[in-house]
PDB file of N, CA and C in Angstrom:
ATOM      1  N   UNK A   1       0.844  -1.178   0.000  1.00  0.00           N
ATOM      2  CA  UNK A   1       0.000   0.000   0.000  1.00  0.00           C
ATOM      3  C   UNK A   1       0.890   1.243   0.000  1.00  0.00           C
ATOM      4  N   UNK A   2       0.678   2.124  -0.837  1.00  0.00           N
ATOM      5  CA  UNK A   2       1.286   3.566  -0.816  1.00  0.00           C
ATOM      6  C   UNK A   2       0.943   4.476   0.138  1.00  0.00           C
ATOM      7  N   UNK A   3       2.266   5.126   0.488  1.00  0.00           N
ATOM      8  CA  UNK A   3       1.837   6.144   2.022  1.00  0.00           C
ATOM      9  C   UNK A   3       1.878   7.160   1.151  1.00  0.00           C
ATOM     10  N   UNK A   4       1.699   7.842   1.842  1.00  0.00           N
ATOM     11  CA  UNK A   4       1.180   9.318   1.938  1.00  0.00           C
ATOM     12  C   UNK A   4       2.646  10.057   0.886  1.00  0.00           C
ATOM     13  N   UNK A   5       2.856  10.924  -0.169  1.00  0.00           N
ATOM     14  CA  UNK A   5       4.132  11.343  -0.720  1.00  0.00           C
ATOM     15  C   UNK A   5       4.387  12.488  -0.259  1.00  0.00           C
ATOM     16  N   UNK A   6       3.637  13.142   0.421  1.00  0.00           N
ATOM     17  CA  UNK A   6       4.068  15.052   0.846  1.00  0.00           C
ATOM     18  C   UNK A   6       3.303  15.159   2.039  1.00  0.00           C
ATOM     19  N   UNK A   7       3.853  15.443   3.087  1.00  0.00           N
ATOM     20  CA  UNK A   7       2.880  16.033   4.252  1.00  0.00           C
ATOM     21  C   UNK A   7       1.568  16.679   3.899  1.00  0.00           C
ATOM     22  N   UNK A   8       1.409  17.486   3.286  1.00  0.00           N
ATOM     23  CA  UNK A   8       0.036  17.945   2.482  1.00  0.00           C
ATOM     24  C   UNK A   8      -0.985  16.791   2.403  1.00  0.00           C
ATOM     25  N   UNK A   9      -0.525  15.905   1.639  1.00  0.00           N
ATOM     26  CA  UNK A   9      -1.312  14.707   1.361  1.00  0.00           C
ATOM     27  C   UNK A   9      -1.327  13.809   2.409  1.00  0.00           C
ATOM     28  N   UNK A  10      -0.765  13.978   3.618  1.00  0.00           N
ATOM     29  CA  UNK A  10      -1.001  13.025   4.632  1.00  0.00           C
ATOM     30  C   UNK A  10      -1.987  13.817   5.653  1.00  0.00           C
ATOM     31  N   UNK A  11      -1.816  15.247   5.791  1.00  0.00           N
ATOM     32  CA  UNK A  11      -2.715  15.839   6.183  1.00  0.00           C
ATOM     33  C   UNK A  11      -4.410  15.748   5.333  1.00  0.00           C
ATOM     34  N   UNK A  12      -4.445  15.542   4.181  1.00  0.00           N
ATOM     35  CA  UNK A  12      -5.450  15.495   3.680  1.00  0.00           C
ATOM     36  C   UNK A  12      -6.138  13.948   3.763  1.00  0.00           C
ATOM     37  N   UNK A  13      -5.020  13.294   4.290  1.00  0.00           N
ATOM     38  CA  UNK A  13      -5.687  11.418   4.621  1.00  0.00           C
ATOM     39  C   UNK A  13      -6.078  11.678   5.803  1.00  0.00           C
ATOM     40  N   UNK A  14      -5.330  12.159   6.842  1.00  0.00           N
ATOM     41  CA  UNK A  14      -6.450  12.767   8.370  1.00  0.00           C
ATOM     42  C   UNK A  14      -7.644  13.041   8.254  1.00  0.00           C
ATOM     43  N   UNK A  15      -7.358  13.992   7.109  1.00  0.00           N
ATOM     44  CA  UNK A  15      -8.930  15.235   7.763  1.00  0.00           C
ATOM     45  C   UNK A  15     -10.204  14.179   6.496  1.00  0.00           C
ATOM     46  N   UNK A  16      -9.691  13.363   5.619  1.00  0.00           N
ATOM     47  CA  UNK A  16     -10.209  12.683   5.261  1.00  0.00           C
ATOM     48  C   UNK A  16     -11.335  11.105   5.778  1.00  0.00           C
ATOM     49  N   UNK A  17      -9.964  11.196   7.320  1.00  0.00           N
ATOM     50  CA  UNK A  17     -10.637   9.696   7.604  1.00  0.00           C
ATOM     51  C   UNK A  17     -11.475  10.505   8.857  1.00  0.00           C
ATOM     52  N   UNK A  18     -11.193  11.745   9.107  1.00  0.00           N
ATOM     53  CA  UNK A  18     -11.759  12.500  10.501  1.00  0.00           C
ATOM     54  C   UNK A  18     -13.699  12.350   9.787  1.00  0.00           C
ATOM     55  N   UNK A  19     -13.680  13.045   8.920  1.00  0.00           N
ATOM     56  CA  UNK A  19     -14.594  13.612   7.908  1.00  0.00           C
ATOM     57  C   UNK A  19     -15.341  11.797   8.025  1.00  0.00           C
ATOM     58  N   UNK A  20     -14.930  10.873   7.563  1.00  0.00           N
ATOM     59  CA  UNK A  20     -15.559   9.254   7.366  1.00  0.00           C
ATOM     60  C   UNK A  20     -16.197   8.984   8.746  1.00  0.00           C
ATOM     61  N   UNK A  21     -15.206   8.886   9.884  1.00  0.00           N
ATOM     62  CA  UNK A  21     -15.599   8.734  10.940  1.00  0.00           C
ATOM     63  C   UNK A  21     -16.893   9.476  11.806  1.00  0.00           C
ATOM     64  N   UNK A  22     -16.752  10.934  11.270  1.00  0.00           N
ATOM     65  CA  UNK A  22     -18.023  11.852  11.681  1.00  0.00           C
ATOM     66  C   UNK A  22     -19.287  11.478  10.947  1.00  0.00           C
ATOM     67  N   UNK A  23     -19.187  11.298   9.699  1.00  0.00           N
ATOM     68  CA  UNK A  23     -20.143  10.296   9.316  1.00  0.00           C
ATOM     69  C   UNK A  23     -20.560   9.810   9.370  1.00  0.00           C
ATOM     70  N   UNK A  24     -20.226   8.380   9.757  1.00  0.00           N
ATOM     71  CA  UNK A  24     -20.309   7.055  10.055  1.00  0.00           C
ATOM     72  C   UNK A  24     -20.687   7.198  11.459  1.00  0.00           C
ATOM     73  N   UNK A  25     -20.585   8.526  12.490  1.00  0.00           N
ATOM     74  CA  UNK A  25     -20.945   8.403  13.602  1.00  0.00           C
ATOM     75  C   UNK A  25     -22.657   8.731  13.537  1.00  0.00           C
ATOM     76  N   UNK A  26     -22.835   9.966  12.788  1.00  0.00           N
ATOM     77  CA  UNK A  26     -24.247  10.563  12.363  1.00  0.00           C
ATOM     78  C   UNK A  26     -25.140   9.807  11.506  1.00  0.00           C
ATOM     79  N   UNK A  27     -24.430   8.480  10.550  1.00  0.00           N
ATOM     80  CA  UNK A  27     -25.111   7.082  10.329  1.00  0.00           C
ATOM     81  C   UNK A  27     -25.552   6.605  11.355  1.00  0.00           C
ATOM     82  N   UNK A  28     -24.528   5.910  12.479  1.00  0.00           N
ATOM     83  CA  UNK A  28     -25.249   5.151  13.582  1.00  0.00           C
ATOM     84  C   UNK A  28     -26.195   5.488  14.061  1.00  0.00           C
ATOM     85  N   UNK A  29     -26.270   7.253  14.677  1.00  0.00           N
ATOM     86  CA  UNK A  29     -26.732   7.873  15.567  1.00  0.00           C
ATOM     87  C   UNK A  29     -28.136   7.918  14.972  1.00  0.00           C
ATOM     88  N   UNK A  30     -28.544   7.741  13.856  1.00  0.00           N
ATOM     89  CA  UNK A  30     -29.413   8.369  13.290  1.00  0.00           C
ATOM     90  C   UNK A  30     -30.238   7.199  13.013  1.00  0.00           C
ATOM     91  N   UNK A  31     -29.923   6.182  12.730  1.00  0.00           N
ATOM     92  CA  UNK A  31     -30.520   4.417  12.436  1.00  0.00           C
ATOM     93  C   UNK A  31     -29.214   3.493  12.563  1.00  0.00           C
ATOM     94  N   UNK A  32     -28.950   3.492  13.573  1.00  0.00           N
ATOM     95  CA  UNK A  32     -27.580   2.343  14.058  1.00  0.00           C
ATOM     96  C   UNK A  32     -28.171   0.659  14.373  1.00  0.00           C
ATOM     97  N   UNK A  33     -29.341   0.317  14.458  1.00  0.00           N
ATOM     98  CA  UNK A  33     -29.318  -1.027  15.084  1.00  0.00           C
ATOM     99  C   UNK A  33     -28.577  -2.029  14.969  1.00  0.00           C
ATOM    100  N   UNK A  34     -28.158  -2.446  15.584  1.00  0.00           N
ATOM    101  CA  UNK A  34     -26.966  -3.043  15.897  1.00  0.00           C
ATOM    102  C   UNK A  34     -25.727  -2.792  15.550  1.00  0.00           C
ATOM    103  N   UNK A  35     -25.295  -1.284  15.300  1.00  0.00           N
ATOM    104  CA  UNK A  35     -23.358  -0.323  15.514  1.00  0.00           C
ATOM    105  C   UNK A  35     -23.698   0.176  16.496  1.00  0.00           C
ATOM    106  N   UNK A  36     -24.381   0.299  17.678  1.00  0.00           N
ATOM    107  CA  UNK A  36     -24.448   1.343  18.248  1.00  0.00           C
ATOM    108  C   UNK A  36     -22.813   0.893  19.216  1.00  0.00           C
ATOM    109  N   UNK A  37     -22.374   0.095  19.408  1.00  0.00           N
ATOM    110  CA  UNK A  37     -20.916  -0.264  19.972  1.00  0.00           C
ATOM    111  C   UNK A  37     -20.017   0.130  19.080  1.00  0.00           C
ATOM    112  N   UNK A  38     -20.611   0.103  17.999  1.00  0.00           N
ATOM    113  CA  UNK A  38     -19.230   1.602  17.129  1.00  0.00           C
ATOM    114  C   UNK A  38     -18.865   2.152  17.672  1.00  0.00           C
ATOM    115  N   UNK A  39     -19.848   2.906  18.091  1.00  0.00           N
ATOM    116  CA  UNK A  39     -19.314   4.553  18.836  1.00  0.00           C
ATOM    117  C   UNK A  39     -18.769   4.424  19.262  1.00  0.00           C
ATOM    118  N   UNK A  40     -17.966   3.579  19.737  1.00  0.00           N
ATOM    119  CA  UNK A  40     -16.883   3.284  21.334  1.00  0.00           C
ATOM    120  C   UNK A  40     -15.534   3.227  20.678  1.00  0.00           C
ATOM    121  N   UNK A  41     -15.622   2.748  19.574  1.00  0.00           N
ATOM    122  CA  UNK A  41     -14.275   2.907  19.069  1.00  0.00           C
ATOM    123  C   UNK A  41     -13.994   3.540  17.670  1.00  0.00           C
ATOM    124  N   UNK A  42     -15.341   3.813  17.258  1.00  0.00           N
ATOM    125  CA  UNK A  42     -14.662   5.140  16.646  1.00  0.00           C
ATOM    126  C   UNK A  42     -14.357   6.550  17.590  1.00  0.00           C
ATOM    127  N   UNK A  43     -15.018   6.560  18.355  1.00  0.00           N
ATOM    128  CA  UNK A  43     -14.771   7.674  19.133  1.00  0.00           C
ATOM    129  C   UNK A  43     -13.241   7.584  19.708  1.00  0.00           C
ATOM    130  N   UNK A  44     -12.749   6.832  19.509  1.00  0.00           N
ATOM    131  CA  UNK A  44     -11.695   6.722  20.234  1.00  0.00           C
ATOM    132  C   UNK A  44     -10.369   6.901  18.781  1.00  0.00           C
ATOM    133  N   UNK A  45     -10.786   6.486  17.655  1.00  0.00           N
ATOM    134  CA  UNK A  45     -10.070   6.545  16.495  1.00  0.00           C
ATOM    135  C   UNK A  45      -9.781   8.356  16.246  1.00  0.00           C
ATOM    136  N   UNK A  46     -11.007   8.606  16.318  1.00  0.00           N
ATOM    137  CA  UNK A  46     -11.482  10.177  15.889  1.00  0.00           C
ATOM    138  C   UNK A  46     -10.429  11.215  17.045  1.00  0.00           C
ATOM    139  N   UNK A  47     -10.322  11.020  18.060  1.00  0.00           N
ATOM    140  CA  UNK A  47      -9.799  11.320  19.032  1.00  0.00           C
ATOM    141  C   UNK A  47      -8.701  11.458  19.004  1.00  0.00           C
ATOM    142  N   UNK A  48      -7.894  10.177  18.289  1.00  0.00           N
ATOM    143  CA  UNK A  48      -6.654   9.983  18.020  1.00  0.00           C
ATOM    144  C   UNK A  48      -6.130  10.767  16.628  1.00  0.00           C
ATOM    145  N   UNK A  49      -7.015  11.179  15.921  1.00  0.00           N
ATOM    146  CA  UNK A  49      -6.741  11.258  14.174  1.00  0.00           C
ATOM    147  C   UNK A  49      -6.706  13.092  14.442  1.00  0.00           C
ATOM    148  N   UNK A  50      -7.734  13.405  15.579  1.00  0.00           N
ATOM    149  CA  UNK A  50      -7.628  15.036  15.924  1.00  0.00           C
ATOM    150  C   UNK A  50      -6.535  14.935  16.095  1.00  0.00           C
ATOM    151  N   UNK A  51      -6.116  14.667  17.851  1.00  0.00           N
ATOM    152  CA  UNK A  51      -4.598  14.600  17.983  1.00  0.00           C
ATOM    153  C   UNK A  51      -3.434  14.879  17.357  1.00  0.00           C
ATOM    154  N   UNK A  52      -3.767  13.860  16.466  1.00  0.00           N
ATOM    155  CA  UNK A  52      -2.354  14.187  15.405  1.00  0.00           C
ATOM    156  C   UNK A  52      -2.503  14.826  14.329  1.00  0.00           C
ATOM    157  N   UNK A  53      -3.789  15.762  13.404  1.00  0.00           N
ATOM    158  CA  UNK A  53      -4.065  16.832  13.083  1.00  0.00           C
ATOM    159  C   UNK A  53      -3.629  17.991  13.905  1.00  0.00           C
ATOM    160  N   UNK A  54      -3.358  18.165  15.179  1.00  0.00           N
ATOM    161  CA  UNK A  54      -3.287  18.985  16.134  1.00  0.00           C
ATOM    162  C   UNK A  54      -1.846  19.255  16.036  1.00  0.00           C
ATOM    163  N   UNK A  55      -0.975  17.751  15.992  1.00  0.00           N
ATOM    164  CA  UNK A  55       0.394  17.945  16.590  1.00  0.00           C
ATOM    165  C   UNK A  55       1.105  18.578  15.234  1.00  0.00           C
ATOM    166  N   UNK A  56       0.392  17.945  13.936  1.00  0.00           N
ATOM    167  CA  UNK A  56       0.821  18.199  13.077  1.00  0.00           C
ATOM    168  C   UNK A  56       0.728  20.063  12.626  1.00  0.00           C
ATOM    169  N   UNK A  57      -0.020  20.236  13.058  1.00  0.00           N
ATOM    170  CA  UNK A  57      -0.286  21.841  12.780  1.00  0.00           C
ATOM    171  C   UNK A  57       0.534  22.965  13.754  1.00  0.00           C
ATOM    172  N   UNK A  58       0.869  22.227  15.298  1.00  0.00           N
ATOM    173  CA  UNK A  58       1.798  22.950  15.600  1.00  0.00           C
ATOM    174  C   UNK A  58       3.150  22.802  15.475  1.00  0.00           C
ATOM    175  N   UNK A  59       3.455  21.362  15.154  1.00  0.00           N
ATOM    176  CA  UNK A  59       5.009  21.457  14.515  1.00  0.00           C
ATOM    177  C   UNK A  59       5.207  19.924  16.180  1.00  0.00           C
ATOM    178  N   UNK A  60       4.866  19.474  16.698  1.00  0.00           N
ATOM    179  CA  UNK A  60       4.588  18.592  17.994  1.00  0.00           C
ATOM    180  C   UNK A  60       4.570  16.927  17.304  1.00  0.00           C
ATOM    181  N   UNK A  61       4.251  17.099  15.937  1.00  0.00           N
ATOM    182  CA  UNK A  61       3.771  15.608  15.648  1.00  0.00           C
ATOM    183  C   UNK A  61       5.332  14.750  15.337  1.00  0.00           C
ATOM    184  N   UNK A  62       5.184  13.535  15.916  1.00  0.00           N
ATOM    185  CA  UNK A  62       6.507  12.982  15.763  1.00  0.00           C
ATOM    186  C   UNK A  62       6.066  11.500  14.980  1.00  0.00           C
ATOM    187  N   UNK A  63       6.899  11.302  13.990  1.00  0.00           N
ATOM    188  CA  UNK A  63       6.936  10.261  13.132  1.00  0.00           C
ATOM    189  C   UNK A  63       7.396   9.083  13.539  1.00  0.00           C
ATOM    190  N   UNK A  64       6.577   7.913  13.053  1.00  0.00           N
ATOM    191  CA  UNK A  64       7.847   6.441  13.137  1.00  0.00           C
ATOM    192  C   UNK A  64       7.888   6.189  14.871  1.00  0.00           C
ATOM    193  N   UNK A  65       6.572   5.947  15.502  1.00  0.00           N
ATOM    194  CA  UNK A  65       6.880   5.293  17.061  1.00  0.00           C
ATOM    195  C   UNK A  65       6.221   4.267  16.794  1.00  0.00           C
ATOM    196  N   UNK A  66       5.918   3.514  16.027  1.00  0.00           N
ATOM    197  CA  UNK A  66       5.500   2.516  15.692  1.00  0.00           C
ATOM    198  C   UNK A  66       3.805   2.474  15.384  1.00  0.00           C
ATOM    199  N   UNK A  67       3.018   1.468  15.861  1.00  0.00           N
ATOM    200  CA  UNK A  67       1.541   1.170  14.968  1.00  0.00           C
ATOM    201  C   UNK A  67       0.756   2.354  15.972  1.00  0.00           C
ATOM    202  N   UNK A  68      -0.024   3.268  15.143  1.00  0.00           N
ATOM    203  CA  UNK A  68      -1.069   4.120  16.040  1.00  0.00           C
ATOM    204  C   UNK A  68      -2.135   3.357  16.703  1.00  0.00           C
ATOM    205  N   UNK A  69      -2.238   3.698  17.877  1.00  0.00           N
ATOM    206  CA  UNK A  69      -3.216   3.049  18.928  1.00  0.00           C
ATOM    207  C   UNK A  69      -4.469   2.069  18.548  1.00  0.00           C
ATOM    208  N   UNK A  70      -5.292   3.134  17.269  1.00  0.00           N
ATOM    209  CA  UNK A  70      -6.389   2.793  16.512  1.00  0.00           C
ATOM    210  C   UNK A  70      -6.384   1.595  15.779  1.00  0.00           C
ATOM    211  N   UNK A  71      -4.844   1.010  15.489  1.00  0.00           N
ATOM    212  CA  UNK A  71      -4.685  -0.147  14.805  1.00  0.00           C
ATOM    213  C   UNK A  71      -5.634  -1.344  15.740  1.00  0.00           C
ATOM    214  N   UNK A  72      -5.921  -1.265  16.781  1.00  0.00           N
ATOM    215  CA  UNK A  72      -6.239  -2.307  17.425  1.00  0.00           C
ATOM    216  C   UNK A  72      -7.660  -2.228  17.007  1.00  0.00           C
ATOM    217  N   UNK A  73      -8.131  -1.616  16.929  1.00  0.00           N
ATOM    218  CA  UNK A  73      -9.964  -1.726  16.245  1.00  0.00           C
ATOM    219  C   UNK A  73      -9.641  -2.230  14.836  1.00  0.00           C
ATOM    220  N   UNK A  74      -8.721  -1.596  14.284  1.00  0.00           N
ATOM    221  CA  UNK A  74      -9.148  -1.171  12.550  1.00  0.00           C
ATOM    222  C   UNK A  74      -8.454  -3.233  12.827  1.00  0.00           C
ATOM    223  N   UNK A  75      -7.862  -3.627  13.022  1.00  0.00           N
ATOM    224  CA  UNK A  75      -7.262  -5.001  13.011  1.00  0.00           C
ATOM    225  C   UNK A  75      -8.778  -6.580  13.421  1.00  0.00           C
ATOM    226  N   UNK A  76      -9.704  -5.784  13.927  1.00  0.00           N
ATOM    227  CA  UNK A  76     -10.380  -6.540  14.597  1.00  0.00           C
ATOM    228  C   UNK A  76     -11.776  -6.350  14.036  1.00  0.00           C
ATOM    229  N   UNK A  77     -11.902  -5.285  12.986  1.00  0.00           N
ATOM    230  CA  UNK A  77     -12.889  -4.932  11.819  1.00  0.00           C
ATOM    231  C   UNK A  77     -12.529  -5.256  10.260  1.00  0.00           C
ATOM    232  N   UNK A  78     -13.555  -5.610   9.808  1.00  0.00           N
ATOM    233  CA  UNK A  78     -13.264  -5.533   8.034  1.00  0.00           C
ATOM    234  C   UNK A  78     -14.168  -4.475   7.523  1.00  0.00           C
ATOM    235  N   UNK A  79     -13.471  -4.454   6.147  1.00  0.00           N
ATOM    236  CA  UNK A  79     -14.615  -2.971   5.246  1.00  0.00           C
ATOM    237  C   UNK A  79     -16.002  -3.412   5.720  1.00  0.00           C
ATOM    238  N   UNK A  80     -16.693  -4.385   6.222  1.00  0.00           N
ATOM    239  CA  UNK A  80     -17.756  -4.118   6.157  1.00  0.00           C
ATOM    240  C   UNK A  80     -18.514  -3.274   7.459  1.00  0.00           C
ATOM    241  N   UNK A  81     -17.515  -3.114   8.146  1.00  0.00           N
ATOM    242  CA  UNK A  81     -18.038  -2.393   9.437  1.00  0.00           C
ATOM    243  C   UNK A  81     -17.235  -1.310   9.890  1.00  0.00           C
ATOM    244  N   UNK A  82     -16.190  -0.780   9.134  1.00  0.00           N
ATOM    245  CA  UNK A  82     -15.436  -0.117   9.087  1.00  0.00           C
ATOM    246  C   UNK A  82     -15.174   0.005   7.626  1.00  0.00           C
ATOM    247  N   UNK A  83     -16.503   0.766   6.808  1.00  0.00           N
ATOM    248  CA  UNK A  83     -15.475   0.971   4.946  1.00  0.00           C
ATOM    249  C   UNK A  83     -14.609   2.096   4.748  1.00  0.00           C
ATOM    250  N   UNK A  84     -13.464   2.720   5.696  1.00  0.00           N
ATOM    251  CA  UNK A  84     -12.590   3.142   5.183  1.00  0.00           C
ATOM    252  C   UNK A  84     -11.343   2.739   6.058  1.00  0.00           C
ATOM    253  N   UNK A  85     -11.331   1.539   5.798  1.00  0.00           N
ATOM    254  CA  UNK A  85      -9.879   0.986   7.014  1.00  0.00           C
ATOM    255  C   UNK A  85      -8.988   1.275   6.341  1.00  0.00           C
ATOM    256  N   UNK A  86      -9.202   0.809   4.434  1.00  0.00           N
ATOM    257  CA  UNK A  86      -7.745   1.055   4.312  1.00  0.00           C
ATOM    258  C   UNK A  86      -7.382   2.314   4.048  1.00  0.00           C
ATOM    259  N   UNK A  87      -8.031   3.221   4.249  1.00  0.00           N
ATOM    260  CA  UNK A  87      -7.526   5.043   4.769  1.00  0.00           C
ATOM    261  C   UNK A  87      -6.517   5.035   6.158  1.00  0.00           C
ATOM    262  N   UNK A  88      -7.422   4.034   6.967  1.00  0.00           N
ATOM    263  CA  UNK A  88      -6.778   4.494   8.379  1.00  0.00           C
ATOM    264  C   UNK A  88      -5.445   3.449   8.490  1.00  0.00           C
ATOM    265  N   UNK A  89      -5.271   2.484   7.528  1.00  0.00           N
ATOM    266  CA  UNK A  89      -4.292   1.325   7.587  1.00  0.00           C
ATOM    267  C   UNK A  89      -2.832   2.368   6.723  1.00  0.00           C
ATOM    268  N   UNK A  90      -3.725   2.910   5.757  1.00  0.00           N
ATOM    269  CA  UNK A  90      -2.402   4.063   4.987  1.00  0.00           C
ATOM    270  C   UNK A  90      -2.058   4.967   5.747  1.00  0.00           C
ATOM    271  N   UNK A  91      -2.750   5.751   6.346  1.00  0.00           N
ATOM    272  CA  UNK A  91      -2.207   6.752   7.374  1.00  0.00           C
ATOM    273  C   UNK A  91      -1.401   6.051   8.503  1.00  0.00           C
ATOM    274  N   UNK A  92      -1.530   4.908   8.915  1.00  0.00           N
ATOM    275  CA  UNK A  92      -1.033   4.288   9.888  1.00  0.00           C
ATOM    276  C   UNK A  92       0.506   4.136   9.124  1.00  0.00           C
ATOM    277  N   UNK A  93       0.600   3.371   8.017  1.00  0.00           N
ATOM    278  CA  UNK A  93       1.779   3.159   7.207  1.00  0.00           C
ATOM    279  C   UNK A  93       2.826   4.243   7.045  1.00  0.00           C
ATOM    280  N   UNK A  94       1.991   5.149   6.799  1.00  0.00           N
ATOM    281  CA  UNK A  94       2.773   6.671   6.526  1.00  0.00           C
ATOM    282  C   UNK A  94       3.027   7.218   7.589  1.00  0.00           C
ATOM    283  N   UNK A  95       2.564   6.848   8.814  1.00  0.00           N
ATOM    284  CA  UNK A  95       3.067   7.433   9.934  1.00  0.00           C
ATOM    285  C   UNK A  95       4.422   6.328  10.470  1.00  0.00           C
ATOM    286  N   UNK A  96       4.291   5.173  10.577  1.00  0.00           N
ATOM    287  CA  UNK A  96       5.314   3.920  10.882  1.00  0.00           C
ATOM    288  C   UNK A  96       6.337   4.098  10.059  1.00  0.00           C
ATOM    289  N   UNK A  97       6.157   4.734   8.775  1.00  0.00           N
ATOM    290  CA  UNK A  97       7.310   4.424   7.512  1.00  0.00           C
ATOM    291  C   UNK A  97       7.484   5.798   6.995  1.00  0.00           C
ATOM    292  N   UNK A  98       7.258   6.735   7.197  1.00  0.00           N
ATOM    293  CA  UNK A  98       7.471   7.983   6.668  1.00  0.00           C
ATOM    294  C   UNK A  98       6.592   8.376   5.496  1.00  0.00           C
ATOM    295  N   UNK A  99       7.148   8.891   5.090  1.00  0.00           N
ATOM    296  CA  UNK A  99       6.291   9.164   3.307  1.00  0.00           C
ATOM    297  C   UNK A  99       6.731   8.704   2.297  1.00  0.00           C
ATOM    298  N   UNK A 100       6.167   8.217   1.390  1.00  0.00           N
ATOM    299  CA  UNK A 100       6.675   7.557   0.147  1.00  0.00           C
ATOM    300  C   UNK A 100       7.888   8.148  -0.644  1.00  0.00           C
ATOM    301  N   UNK A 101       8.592   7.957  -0.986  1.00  0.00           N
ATOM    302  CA  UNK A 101       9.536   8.116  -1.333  1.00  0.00           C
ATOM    303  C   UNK A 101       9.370   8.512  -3.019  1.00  0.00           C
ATOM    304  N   UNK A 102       9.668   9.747  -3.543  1.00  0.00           N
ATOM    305  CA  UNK A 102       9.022  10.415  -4.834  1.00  0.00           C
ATOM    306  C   UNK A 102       9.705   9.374  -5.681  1.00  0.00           C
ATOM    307  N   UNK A 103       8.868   8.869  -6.895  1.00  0.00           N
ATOM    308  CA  UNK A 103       9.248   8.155  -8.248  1.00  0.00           C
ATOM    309  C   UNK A 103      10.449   8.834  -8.485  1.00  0.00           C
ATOM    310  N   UNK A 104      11.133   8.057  -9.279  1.00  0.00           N
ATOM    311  CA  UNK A 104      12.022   8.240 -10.105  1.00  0.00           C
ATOM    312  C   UNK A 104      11.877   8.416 -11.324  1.00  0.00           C
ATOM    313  N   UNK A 105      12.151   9.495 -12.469  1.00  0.00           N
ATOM    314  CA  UNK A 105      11.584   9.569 -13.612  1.00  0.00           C
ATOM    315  C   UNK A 105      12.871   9.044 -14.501  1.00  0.00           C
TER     316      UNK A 105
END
């Protein structure tokens, strides 16, 4: 899977999976029968994805400490209950491994 190639674009996979998750929360909330135990861990994903929108904007965010917290849900869900894991599995990558490394022409 390809990470993220420019900070720009890894910021835009954040506010991307922030944006899914708020969603997917106002899905449940709205006709959830049987996600309503979503909420428990997306809320906790969302939490984490601010965070590091946060650290990243003041210059605080630190790269490469290994798997983000959230891996433990997104690992224990498939697309069908989570359809944008592999957003949060790439951002995870790009945070563990840096940024892709630009083509070679």
């Amino acid at each position: 899977m390809k990470r993220a190639r420019s900070v720009e674009e890894y910021v835009a996979l954040i506010k991307d999976a922030i944006y899914e998750l708020e969603d997917m929360k106002a899905a449940i909330e709205y006709d959830g029968e049987g996600m309503a135990s979503a909420l428990d861990y997306t809320d906790e994903i969302a939490e984490e994805l601010q965070k590091m929108y946060q650290e990243m904007a003041s210059g605080d965010y630190c790269w490469n400490t290994g798997d983000l917290k959230y891996m433990s849900h997104v690992k224990q869900h498939d697309e069908q209950s989570l359809p944008f894991r592999q957003l949060l599995i790439r951002i995870n990558e790009t945070h563990k491994h840096g940024l892709e490394p630009a083509e070679e022409e």
